[in-house]
Protein backbone atom coordinates (compact mmCIF):
# COMPACT_ATOMS: atom_id res chain seq x y z
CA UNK A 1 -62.43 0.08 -78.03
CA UNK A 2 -61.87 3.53 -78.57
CA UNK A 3 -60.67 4.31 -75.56
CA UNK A 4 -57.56 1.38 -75.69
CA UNK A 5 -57.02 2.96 -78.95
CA UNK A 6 -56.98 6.81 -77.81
CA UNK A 7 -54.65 5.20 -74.91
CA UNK A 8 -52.45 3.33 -77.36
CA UNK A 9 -52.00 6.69 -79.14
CA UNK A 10 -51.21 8.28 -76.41
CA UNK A 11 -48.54 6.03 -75.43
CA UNK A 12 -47.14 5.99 -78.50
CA UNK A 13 -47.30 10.37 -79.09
CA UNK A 14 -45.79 10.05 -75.72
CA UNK A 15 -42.47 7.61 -76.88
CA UNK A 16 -42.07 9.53 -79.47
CA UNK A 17 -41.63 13.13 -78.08
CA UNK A 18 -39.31 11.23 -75.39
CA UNK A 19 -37.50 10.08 -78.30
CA UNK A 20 -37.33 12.85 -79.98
CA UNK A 21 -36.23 14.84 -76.62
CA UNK A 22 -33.51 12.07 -76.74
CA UNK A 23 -32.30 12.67 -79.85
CA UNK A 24 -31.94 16.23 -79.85
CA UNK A 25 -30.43 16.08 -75.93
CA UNK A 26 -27.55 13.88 -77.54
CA UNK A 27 -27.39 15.49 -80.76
CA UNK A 28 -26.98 19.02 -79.22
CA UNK A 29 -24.41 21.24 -80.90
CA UNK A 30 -22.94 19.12 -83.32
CA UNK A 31 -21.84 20.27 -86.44
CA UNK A 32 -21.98 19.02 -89.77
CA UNK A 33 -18.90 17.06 -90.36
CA UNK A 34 -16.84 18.43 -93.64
CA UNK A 35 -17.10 16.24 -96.44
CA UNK A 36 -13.04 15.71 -97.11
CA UNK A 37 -9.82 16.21 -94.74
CA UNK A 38 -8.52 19.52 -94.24
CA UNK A 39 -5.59 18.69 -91.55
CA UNK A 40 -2.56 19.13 -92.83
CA UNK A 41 -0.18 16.91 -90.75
CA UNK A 42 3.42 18.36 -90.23
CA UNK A 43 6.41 16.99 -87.77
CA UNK A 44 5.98 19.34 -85.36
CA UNK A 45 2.17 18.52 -85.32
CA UNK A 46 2.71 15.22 -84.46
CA UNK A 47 5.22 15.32 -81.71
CA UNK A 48 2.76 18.01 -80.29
CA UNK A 49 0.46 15.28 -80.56
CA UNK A 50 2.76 12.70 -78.82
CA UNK A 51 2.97 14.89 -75.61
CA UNK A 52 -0.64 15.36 -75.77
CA UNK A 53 -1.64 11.67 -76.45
CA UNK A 54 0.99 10.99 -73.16
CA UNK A 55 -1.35 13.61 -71.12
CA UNK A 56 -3.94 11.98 -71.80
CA UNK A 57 -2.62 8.58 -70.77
CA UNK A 58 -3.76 7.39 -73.72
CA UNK A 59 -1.90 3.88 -74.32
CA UNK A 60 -2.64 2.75 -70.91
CA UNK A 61 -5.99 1.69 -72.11
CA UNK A 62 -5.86 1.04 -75.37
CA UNK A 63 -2.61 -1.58 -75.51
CA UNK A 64 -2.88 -4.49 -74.01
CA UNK A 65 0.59 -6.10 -72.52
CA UNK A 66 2.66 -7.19 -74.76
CA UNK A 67 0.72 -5.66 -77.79
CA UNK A 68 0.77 -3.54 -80.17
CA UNK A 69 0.86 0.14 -78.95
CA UNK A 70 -2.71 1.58 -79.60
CA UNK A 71 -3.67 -1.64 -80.68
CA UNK A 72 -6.70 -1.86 -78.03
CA UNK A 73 -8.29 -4.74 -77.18
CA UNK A 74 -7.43 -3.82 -73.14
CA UNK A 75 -10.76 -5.23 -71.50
CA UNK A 76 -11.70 -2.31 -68.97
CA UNK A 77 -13.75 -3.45 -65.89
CA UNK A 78 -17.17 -1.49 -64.81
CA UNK A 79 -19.91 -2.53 -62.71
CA UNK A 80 -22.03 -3.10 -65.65
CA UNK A 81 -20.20 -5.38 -67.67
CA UNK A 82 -16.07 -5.10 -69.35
CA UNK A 83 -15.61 -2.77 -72.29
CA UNK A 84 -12.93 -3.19 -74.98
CA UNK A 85 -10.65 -0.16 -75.82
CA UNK A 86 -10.60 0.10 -79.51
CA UNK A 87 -7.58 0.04 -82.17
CA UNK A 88 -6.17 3.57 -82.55
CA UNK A 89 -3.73 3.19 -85.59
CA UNK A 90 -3.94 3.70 -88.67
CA UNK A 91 -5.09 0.84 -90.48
CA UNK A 92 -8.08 1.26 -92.66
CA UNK A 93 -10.02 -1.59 -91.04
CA UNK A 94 -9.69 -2.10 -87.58
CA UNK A 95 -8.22 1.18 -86.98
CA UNK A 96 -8.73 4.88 -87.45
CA UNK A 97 -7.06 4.81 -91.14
CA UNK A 98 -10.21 5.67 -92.85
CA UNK A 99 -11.03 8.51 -90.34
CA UNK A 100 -10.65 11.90 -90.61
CA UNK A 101 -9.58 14.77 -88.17
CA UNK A 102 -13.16 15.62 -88.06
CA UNK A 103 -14.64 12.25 -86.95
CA UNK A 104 -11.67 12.40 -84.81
CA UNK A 105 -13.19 15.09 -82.61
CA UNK A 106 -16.44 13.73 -82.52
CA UNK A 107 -15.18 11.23 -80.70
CA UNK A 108 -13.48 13.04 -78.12
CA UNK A 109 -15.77 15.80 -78.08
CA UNK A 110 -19.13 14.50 -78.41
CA UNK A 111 -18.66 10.56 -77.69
CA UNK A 112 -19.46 9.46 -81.08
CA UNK A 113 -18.03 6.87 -83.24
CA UNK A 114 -17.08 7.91 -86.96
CA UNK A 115 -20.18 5.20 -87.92
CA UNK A 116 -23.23 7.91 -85.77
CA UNK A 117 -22.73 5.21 -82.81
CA UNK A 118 -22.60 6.46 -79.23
CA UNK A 119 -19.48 5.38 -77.45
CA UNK A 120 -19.36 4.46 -73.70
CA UNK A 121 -17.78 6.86 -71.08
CA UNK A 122 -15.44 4.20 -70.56
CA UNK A 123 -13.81 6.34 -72.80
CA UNK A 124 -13.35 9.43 -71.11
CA UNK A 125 -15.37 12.07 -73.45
CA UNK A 126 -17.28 13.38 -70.53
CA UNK A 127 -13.45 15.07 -69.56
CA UNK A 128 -12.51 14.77 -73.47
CA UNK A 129 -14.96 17.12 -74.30
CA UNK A 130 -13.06 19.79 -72.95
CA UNK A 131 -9.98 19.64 -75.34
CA UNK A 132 -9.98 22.08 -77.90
CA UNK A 133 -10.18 21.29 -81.42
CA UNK A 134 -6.14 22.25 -81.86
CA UNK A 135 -5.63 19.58 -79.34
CA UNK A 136 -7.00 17.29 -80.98
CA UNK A 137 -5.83 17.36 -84.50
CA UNK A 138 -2.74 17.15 -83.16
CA UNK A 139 -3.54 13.95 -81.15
CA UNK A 140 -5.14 12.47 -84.31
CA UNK A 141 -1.71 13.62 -86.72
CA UNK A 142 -0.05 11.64 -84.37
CA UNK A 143 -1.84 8.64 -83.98
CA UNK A 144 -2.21 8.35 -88.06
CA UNK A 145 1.70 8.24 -87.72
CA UNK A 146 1.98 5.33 -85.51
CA UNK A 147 2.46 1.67 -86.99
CA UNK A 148 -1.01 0.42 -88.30
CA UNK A 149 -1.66 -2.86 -86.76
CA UNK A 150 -4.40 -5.09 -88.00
CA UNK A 151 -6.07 -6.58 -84.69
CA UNK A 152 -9.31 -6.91 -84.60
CA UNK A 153 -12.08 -4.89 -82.34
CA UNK A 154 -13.25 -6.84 -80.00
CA UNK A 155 -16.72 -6.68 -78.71
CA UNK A 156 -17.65 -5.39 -75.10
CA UNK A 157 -19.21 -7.64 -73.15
CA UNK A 158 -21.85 -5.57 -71.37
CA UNK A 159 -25.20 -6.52 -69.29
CA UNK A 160 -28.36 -5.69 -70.91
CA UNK A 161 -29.86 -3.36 -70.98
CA UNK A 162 -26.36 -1.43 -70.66
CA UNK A 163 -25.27 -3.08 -73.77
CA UNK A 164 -28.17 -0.81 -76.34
CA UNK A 165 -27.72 2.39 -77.85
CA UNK A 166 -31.14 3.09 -76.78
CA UNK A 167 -29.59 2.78 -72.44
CA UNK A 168 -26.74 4.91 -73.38
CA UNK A 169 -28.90 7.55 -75.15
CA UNK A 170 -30.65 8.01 -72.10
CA UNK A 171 -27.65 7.69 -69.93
CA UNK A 172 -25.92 10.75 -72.24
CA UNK A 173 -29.30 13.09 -72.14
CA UNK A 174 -29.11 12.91 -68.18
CA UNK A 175 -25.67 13.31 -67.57
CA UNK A 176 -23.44 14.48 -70.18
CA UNK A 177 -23.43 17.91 -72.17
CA UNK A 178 -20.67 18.79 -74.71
CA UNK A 179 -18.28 21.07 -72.88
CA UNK A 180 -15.76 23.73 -73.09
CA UNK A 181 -12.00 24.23 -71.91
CA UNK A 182 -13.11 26.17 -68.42
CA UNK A 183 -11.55 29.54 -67.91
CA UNK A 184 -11.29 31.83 -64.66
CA UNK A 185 -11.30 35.22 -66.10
CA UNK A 186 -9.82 36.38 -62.62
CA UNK A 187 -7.07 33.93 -62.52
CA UNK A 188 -3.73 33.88 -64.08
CA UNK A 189 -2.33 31.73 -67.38
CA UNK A 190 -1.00 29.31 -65.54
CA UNK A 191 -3.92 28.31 -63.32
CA UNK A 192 -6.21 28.30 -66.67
CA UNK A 193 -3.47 25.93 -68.26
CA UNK A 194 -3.67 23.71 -65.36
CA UNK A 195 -7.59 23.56 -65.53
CA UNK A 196 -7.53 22.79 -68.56
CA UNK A 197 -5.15 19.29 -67.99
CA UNK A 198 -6.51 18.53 -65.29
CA UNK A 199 -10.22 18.91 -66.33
CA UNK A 200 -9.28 17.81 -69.48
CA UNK A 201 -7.06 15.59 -71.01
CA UNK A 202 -5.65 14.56 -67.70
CA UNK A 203 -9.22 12.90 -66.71
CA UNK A 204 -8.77 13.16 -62.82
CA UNK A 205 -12.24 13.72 -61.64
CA UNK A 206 -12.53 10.39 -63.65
CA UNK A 207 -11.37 8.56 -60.26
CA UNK A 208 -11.35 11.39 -57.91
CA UNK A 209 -14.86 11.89 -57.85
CA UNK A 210 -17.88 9.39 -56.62
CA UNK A 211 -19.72 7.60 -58.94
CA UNK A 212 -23.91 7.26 -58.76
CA UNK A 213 -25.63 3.79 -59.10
CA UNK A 214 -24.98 4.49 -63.10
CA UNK A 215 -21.50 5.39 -63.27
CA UNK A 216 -22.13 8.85 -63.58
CA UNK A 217 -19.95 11.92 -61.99
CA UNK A 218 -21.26 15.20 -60.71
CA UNK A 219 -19.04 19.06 -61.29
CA UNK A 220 -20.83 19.49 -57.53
CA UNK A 221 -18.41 16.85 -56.32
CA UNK A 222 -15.91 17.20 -58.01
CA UNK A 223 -12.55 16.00 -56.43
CA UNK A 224 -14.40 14.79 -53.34
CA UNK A 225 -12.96 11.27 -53.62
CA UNK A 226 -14.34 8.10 -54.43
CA UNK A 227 -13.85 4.37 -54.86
CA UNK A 228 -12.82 3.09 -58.42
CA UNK A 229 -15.09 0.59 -59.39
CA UNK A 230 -14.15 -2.99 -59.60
CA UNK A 231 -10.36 -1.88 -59.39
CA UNK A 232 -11.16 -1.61 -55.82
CA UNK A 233 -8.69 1.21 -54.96
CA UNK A 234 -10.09 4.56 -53.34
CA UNK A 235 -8.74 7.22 -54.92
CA UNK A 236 -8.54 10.27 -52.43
CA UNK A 237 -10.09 13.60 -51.86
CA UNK A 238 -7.98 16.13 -53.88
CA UNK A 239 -9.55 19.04 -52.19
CA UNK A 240 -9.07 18.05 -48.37
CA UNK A 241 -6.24 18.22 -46.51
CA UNK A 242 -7.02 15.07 -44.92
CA UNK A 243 -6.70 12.96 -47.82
CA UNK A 244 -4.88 14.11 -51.10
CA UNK A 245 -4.93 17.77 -50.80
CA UNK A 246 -1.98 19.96 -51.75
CA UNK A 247 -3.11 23.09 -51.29
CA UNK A 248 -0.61 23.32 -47.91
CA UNK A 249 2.57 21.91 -49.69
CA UNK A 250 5.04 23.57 -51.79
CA UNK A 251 4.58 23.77 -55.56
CA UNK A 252 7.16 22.16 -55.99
CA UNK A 253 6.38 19.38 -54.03
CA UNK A 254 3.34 19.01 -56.13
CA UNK A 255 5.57 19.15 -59.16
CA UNK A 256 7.83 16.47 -57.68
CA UNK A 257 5.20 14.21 -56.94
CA UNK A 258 3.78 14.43 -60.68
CA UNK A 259 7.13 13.96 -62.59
CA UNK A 260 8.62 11.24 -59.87
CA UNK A 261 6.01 9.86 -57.97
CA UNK A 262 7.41 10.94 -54.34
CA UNK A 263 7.65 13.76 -52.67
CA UNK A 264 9.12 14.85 -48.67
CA UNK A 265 4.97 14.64 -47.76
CA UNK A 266 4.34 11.30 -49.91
CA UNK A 267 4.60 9.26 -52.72
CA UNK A 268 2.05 7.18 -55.33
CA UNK A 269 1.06 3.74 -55.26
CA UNK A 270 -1.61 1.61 -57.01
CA UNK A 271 -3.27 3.32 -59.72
CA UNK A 272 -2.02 6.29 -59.53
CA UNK A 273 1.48 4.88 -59.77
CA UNK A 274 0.45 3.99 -63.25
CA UNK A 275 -0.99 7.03 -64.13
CA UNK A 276 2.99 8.75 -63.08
CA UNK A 277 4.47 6.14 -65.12
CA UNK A 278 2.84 6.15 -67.82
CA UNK A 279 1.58 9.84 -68.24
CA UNK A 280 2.67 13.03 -66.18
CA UNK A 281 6.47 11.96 -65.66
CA UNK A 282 6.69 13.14 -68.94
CA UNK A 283 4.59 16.50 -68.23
CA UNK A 284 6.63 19.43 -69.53
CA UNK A 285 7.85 21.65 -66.17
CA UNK A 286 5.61 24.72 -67.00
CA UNK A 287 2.70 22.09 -67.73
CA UNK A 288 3.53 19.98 -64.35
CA UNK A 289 3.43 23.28 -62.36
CA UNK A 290 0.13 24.88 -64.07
CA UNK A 291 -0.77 21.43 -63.06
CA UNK A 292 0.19 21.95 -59.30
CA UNK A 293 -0.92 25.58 -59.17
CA UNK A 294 -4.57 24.31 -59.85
CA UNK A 295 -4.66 21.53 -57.55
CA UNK A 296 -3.55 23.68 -55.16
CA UNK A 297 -6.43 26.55 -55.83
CA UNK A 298 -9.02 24.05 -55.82
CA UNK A 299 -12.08 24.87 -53.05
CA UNK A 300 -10.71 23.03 -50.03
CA UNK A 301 -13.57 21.25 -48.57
CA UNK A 302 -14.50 21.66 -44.30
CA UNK A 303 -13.58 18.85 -42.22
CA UNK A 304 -16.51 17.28 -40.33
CA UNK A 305 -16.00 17.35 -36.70
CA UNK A 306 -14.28 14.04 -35.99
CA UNK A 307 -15.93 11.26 -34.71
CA UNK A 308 -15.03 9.63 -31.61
CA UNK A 309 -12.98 6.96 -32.70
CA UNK A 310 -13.10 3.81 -29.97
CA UNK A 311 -10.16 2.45 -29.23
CA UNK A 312 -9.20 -1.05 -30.69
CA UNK A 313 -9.05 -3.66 -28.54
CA UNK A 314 -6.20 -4.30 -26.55
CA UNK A 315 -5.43 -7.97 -28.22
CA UNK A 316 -5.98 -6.35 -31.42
CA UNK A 317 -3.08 -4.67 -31.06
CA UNK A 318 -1.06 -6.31 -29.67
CA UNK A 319 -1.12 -9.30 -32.61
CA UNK A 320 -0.89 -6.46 -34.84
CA UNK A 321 2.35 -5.33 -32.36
CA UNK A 322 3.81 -8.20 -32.91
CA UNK A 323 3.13 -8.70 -37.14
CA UNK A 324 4.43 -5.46 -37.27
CA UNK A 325 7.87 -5.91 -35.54
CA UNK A 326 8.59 -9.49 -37.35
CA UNK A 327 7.67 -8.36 -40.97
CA UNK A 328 7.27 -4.40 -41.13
CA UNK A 329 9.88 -2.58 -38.88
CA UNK A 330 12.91 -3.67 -40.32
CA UNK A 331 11.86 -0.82 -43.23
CA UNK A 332 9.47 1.39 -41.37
CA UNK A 333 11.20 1.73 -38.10
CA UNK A 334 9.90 0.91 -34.59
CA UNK A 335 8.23 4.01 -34.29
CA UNK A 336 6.24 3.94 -37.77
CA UNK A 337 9.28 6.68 -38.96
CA UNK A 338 10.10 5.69 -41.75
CA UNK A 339 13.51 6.03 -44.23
CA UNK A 340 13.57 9.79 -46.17
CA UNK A 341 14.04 8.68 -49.57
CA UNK A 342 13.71 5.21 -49.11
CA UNK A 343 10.68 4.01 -47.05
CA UNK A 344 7.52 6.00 -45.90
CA UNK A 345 7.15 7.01 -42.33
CA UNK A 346 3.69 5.62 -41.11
CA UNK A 347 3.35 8.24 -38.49
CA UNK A 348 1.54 10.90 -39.43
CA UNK A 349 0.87 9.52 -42.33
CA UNK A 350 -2.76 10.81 -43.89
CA UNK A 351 -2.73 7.63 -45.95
CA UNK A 352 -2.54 5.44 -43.38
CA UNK A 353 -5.63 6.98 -41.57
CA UNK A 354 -8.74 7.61 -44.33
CA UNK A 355 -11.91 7.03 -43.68
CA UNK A 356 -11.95 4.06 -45.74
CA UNK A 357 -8.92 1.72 -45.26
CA UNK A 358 -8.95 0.00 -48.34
CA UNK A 359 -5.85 1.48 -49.76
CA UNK A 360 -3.78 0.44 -47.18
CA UNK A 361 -5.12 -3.62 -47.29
CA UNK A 362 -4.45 -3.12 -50.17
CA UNK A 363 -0.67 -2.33 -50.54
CA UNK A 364 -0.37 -5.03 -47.27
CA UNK A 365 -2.17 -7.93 -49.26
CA UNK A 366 -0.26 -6.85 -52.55
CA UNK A 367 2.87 -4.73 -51.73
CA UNK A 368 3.40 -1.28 -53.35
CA UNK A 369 5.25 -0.43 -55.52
CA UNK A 370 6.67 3.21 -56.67
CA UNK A 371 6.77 3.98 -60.71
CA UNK A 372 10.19 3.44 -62.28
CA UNK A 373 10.55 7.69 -63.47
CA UNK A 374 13.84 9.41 -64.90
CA UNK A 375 13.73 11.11 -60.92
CA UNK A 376 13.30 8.08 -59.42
CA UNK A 377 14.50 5.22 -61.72
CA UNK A 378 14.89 2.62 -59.03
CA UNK A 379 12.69 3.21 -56.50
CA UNK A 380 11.87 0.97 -53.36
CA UNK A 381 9.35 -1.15 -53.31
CA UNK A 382 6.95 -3.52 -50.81
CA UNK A 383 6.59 -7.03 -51.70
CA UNK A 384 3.25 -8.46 -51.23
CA UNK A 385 1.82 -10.45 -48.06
CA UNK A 386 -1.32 -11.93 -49.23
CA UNK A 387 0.35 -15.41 -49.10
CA UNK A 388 2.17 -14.52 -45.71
CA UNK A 389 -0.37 -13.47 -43.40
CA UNK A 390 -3.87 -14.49 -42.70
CA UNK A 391 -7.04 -11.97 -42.80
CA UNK A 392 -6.86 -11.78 -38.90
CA UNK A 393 -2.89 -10.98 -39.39
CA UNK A 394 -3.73 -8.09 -42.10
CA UNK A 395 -6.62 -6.88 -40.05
CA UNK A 396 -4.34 -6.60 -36.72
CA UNK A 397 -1.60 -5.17 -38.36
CA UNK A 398 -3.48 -2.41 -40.40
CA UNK A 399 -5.71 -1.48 -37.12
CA UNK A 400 -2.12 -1.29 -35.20
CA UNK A 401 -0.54 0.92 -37.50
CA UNK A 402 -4.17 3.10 -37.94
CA UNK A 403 -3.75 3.39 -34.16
CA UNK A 404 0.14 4.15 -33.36
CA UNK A 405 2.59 6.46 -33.15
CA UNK A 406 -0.32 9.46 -32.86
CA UNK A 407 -2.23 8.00 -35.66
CA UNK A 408 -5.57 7.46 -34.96
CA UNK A 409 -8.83 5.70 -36.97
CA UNK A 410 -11.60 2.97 -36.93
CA UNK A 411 -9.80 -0.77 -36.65
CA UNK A 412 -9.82 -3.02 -39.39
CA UNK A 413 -11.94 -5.77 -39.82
CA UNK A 414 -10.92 -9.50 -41.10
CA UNK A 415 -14.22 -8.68 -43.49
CA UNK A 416 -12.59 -5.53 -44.94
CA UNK A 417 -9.85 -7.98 -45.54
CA UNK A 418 -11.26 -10.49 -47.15
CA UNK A 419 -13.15 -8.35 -49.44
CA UNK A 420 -10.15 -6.39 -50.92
CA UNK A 421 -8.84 -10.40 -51.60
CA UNK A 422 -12.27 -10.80 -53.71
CA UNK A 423 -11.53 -7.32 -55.42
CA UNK A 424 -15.47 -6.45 -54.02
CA UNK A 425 -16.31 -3.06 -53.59
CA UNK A 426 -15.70 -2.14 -49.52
């Protein structure tokens, strides 16, 4: 008996220091919140905070269509269950009316709500954290001037255990840490500005970076690439010249391709079309090129030697031949070269031979289409195919274009297909 009791206690003295660890992991640096508001909200504050809240992308998320803007109630996909954005305005009950500037930022710097309660990463705070404290008054001035609207939270609809405080305490003590806006003494202004958006507010490594089995992102990979869950969409290596990296282009280019969308090298689609139309189009030009300067000093990453790639077979392509010239050419040329301006050359194109073709059944199954921006306000567009062709169709005719013209990659596979239909991870 004594010794199931001495073991019980020890079980117990052991859940507690791992609670107490816990605690104290996501507790870590906060500060005692002030017991009244001291921002004083002026005009220029808020349309500071209107740029900034447009950085941040942060209606994209929190509106649903056809709502109210900062409304919420957007249900956000993740492998462990849909979570609800929440109602940013400024009414007292459903929204952030009763906050203050305080609570404010520790929500977007520590992931926690104005009630203690942890918030999921859903919400970017693991990039969040990194806004400074300026920023973010001025983000909340301007969302306490926005129309209150009244709808109601609605609850996420998570798995359990992913649904407890208790999962996401444990989550937050192994992979998130309150941060800082980083700084390269050695570099220049600009470069530090762009860090700091990009690291920041602007969230990329959200998508350009793998996730682990929890959802979590590592600095060490930072920019590496990495499939968006659920969405289905890979989002490209920012740091290889392969995939997404800039670091050959002009700066301008860069700049071009964040305020329009296209550039002479290449142009958004899928989610990152949204992120141009919704967000950097409306990037400042000093902020677009600090923006582009970074990018282009990231730490380019060495290309493996390339694999053999075997040849598709020959029936392959030729089905995929012959999609091609009925529903493709009549835009993208004979020879895969494309329209300046209009449509994308296919030769040559990096996007067009990733590793992972899931991007490109992608745009085939549901077209592509190029943001609507004040330098491109009607842009071209490619209607969808999913009810055109079969699998076998889309599976010839993205292994033929992988394969022609000097392009060269691993053939598509009707399974490839079909999953991209199913929205299933590849």
């Amino acid at each position: 008996m004594k010794r199931i009791l001495w073991t019980l206690s020890s079980v117990l003295a052991a859940l507690g220091i791992a609670a107490a660890v816990l605690i104290t992991l996501n507790l870590r640096v906060e500060e005692p919140l002030p017991a009244a508001e001291t921002l004083q909200s002026t005009p220029v504050l808020v349309q500071r905070g209107e740029y900034l809240a447009r950085v941040g992308n942060c209606m994209a998320c929190h509106t649903t269509q056809g709502g109210a803007p900062f409304a919420g109630g957007r249900g956000i996909e993740t492998p462990f269950g849909v979570v609800h954005s929440s109602n940013l305005t400024p009414d007292r009950v459903q929204g952030i009316g009763s906050w203050t500037s305080a609570e404010f930022w520790r929500a977007m710097h520590h992931g926690r709500s104005k009630d203690g309660r942890l918030l999921y990463p859903a919400f970017p705070y693991p990039n969040y954290t990194q806004v400074t404290r300026e920023d973010s008054d001025a983000i909340f001035a301007y969302l306490q001037s926005v129309p209150a609207a009244p709808d109601a939270n609605r609850a996420h609809a998570l798995r359990f255990p992913y649904n407890t405080q208790a999962a996401l305490t444990v989550w937050r003590a192994l992979f998130f840490a309150p941060g800082t806006p980083p700084t390269e003494p050695t570099q220049t202004a600009e470069y530090n500005r762009g860090a700091y958006l990009v690291n920041g507010l602007g969230h990329c490594t959200a998508c350009h970076t793998p996730r682990n089995a929890l959802g979590a992102t590592t600095d060490a990979k930072a920019f590496t690439g990495g499939l968006i869950p659920v969405q289905n969409w890979y989002a490209p290596a920012l740091n290889a010249a392969h995939e997404a990296g800039v670091k050959e282009w002009r700066t301008d280019d860069v700049v071009a391709l964040l305020k329009t969308g296209v550039a002479p090298q290449g142009s958004v689609l899928g989610p990152m079309a949204e992120v141009v139309f919704r967000s950097t189009q409306y990037l400042s030009d000093a902020d677009a090129r600090a923006m582009a300067v970074y990018l282009q000093g990231l730490p380019q990453q060495g290309r493996k030697a390339p694999a053999t790639v075997a040849a598709p077979p020959a029936s392959a392509m030729a089905r995929g031949g012959k999609v091609y010239e009925q529903q493709c050419a009549q835009c993208h040329g004979d020879r895969g070269q494309g329209e300046p301006g209009a449509f994308p050359a296919l030769a040559g194109n990096r996007a067009i031979t990733l590793a992972d073709p899931t991007n490109l059944v992608r745009v085939v199954l549901q077209g592509g289409y190029l943001p609507a921006t004040a330098g491109n306000p009607r842009p071209h567009g490619m209607p969808p195919f999913q009810q055109t062709l079969s699998d076998e169709e889309v599976a010839a005719v993205t292994t033929f274009v992988r394969n022609s013209w000097g392009n060269q990659a691993p053939g598509v596979g009707t399974i490839e297909v079909y999953r991209a239909r199913e929205r299933r991870g590849m």
